[in-house]
PDB file of N, CA and C in Angstrom:
ATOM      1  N   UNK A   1      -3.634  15.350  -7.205  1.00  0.00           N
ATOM      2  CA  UNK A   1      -3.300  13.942  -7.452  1.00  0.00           C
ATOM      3  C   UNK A   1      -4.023  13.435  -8.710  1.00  0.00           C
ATOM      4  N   UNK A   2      -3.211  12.749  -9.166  1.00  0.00           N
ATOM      5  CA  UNK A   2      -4.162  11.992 -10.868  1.00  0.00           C
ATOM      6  C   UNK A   2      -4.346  10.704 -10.681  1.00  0.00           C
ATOM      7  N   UNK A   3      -4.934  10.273 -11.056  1.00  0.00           N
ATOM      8  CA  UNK A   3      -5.873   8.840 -11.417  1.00  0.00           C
ATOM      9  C   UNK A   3      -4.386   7.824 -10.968  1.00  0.00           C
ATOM     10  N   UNK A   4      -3.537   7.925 -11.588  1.00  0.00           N
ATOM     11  CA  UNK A   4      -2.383   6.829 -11.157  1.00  0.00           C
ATOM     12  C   UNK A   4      -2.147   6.546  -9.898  1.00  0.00           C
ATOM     13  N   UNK A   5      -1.622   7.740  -9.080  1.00  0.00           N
ATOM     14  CA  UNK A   5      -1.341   8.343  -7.914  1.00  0.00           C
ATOM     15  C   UNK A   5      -2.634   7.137  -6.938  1.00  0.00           C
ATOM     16  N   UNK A   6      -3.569   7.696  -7.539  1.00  0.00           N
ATOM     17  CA  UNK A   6      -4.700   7.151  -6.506  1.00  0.00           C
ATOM     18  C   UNK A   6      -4.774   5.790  -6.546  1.00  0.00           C
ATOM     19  N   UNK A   7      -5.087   5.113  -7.547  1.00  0.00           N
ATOM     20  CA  UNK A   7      -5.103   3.578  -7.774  1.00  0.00           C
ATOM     21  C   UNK A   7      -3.827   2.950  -7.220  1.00  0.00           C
ATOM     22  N   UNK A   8      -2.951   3.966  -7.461  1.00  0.00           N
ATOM     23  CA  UNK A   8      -1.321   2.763  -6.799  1.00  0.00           C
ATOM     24  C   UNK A   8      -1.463   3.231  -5.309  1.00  0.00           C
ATOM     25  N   UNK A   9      -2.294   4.042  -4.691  1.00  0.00           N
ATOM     26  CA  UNK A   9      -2.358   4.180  -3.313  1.00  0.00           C
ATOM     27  C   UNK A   9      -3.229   2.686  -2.977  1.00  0.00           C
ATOM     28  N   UNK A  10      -4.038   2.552  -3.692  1.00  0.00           N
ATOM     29  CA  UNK A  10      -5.663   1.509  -2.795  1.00  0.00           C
ATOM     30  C   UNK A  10      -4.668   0.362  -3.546  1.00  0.00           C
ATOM     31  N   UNK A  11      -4.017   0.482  -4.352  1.00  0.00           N
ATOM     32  CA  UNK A  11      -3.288  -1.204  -4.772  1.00  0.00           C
ATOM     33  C   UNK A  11      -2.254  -1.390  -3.587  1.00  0.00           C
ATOM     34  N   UNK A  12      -1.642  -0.836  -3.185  1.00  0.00           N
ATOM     35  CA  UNK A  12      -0.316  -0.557  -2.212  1.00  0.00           C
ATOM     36  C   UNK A  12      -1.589  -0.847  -0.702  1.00  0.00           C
ATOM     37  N   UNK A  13      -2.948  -0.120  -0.615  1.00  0.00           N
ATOM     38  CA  UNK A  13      -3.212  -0.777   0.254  1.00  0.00           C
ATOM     39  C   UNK A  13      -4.185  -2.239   0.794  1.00  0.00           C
ATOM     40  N   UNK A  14      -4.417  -2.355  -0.311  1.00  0.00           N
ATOM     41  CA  UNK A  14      -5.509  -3.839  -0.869  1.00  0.00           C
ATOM     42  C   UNK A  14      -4.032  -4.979  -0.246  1.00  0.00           C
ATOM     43  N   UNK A  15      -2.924  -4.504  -1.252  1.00  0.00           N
ATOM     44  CA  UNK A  15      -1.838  -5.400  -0.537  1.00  0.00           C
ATOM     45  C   UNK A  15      -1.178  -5.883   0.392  1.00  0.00           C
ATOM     46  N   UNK A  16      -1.046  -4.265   1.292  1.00  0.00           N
ATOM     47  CA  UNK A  16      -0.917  -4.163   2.540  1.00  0.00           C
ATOM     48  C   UNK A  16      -1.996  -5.532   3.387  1.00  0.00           C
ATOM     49  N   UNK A  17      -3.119  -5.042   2.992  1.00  0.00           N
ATOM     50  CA  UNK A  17      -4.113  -5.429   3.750  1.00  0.00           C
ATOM     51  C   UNK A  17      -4.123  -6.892   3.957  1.00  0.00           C
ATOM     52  N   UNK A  18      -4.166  -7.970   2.556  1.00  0.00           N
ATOM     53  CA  UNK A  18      -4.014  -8.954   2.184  1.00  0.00           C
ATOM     54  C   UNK A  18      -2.487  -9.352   3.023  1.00  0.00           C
ATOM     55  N   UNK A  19      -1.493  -8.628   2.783  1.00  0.00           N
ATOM     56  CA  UNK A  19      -0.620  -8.973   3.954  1.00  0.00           C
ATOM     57  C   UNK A  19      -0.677  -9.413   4.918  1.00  0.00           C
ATOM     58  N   UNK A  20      -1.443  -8.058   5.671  1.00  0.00           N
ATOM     59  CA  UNK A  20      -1.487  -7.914   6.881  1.00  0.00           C
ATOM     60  C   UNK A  20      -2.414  -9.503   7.674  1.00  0.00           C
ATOM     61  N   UNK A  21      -3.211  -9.773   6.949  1.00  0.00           N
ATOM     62  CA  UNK A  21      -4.296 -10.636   7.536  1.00  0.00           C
ATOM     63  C   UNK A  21      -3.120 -11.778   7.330  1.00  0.00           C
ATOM     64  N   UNK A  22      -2.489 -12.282   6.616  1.00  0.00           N
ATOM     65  CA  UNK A  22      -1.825 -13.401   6.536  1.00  0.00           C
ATOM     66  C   UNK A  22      -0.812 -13.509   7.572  1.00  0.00           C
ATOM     67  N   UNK A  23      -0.269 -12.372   7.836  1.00  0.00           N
ATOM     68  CA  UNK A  23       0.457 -12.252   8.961  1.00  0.00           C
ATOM     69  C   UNK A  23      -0.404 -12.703   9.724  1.00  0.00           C
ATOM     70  N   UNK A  24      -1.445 -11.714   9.555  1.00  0.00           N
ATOM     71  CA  UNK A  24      -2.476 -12.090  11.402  1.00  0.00           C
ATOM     72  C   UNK A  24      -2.536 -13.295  11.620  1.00  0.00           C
ATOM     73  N   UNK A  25      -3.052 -13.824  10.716  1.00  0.00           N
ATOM     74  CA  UNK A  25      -3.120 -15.948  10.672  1.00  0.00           C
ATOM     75  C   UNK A  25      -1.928 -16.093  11.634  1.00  0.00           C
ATOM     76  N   UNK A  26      -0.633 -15.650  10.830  1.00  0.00           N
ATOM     77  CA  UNK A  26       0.814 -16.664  11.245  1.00  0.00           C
ATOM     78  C   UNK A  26       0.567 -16.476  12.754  1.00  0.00           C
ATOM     79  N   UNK A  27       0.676 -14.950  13.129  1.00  0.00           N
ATOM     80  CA  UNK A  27       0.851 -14.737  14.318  1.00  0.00           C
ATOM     81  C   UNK A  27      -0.260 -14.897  15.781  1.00  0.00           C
ATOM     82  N   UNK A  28      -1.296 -15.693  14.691  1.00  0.00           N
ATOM     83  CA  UNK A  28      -2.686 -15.961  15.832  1.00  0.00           C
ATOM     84  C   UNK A  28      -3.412 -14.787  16.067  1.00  0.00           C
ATOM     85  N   UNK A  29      -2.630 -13.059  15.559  1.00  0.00           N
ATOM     86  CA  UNK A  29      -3.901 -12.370  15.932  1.00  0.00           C
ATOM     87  C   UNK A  29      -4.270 -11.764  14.343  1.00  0.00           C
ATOM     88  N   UNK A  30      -5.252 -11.610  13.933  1.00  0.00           N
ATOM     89  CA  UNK A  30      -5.967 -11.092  12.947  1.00  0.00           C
ATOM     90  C   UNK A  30      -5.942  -9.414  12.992  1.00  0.00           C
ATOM     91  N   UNK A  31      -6.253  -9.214  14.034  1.00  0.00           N
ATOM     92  CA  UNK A  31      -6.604  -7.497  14.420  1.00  0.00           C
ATOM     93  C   UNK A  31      -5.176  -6.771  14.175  1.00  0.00           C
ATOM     94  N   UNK A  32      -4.271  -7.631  14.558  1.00  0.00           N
ATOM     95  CA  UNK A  32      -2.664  -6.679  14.879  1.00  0.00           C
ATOM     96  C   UNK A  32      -2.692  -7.159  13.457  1.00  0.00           C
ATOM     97  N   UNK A  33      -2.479  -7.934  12.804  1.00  0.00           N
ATOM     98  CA  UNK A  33      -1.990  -8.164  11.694  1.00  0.00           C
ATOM     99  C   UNK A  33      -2.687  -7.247  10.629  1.00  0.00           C
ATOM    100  N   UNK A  34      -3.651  -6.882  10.371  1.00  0.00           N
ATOM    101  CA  UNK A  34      -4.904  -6.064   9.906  1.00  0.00           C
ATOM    102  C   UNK A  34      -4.207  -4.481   9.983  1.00  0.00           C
ATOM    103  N   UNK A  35      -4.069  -4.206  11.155  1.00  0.00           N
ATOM    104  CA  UNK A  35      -3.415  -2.921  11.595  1.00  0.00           C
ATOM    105  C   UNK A  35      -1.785  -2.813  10.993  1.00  0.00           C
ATOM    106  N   UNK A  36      -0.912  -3.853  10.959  1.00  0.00           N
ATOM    107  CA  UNK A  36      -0.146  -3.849  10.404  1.00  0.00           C
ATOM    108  C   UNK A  36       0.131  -4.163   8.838  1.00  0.00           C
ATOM    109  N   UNK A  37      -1.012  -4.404   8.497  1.00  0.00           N
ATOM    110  CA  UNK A  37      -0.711  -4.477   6.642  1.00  0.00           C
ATOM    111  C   UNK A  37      -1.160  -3.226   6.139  1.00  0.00           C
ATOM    112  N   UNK A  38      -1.906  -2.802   6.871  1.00  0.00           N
ATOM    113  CA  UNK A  38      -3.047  -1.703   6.469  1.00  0.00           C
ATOM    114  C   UNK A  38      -1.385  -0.263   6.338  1.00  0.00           C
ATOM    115  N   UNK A  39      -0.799  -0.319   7.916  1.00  0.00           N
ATOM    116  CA  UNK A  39       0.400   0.787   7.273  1.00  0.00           C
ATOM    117  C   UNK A  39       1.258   0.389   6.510  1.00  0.00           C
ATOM    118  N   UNK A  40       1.191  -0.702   6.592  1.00  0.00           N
ATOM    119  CA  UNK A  40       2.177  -1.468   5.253  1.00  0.00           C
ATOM    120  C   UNK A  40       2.087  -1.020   3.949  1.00  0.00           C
ATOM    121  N   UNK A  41       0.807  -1.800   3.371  1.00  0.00           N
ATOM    122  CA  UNK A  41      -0.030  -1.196   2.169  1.00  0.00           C
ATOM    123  C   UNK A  41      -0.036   0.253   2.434  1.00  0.00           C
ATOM    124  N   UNK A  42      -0.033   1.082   3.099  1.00  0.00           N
ATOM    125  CA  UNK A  42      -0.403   2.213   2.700  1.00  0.00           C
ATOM    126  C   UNK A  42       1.050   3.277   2.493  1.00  0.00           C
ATOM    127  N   UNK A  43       2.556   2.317   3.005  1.00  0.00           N
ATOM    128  CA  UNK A  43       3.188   3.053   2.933  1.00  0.00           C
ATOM    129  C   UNK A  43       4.188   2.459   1.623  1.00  0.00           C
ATOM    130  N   UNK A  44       3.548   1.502   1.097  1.00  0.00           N
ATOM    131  CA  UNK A  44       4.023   0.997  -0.595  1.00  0.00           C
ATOM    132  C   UNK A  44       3.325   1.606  -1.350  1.00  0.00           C
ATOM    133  N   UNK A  45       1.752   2.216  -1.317  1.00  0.00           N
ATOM    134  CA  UNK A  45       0.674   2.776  -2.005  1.00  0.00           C
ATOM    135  C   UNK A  45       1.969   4.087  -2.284  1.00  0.00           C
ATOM    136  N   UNK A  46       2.194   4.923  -0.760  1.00  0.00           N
ATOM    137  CA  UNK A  46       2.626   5.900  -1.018  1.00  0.00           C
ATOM    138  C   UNK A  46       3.914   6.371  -1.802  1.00  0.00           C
ATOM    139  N   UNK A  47       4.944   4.888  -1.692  1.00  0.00           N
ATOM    140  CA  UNK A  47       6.271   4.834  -2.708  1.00  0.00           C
ATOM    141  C   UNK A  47       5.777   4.549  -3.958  1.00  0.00           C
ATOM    142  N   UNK A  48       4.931   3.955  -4.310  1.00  0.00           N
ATOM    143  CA  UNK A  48       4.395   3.640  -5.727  1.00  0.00           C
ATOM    144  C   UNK A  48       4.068   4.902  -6.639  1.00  0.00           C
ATOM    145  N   UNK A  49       3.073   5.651  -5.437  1.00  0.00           N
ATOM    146  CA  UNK A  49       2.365   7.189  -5.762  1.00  0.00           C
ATOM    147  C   UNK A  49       3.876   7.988  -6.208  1.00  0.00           C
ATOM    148  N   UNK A  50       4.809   8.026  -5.764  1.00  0.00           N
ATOM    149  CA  UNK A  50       5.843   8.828  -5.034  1.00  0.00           C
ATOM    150  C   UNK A  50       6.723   8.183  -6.947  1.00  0.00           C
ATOM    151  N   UNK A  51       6.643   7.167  -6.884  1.00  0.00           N
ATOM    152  CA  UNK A  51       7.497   6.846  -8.357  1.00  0.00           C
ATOM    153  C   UNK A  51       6.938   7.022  -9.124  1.00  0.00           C
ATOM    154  N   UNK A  52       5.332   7.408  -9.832  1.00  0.00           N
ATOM    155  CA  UNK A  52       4.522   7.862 -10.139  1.00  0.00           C
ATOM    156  C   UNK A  52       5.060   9.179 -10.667  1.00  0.00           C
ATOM    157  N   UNK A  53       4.684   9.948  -9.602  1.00  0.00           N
ATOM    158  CA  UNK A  53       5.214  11.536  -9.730  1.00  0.00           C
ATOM    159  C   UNK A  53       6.699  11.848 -10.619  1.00  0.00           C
ATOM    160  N   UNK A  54       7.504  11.056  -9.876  1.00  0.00           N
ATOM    161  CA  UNK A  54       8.707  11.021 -10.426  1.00  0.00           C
ATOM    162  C   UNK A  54       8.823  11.101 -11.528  1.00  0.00           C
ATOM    163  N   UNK A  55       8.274   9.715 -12.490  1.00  0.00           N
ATOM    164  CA  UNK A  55       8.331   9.283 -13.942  1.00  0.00           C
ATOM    165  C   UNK A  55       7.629  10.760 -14.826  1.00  0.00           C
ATOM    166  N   UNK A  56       6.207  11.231 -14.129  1.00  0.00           N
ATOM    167  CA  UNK A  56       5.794  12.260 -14.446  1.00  0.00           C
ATOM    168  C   UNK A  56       6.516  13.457 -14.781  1.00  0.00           C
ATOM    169  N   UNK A  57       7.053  13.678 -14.203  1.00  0.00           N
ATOM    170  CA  UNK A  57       8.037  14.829 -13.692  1.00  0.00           C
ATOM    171  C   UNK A  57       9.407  14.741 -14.338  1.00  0.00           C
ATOM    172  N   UNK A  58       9.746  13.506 -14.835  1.00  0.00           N
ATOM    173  CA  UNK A  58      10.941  13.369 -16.139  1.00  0.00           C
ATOM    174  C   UNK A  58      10.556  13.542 -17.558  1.00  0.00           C
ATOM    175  N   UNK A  59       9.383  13.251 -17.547  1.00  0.00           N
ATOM    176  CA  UNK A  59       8.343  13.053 -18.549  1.00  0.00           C
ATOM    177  C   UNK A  59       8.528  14.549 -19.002  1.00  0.00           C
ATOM    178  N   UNK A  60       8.015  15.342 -18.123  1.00  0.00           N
ATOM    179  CA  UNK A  60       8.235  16.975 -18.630  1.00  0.00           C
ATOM    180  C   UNK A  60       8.945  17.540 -19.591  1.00  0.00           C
TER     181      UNK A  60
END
């Protein structure tokens, strides 16, 4: 994995995360919401990573 890959993972999950807690607010629980941004963020980190590669890989 290269430097891009990684940073658009922890950005995808910083976001998630920040999500997730705002949800938690809406929905009164913090913890579920937390748990749910966290796979959130981590599964935009991983499409981000994933378009990453891609661009790389045309790049060739």
């Amino acid at each position: 994995m290269n430097k891009k890959q990684v940073y658009s993972i922890a950005i995808g999950s910083a976001l998630g995360s920040s999500i997730g807690t705002t949800f938690g607010v809406v929905v009164n629980n913090i913890a579920l919401g937390i748990v749910y941004g966290s796979m959130i963020g981590s599964i935009i980190g991983i499409l981000i990573a994933v378009f990453y590669i891609k661009q790389d890989n045309n790049s060739l």
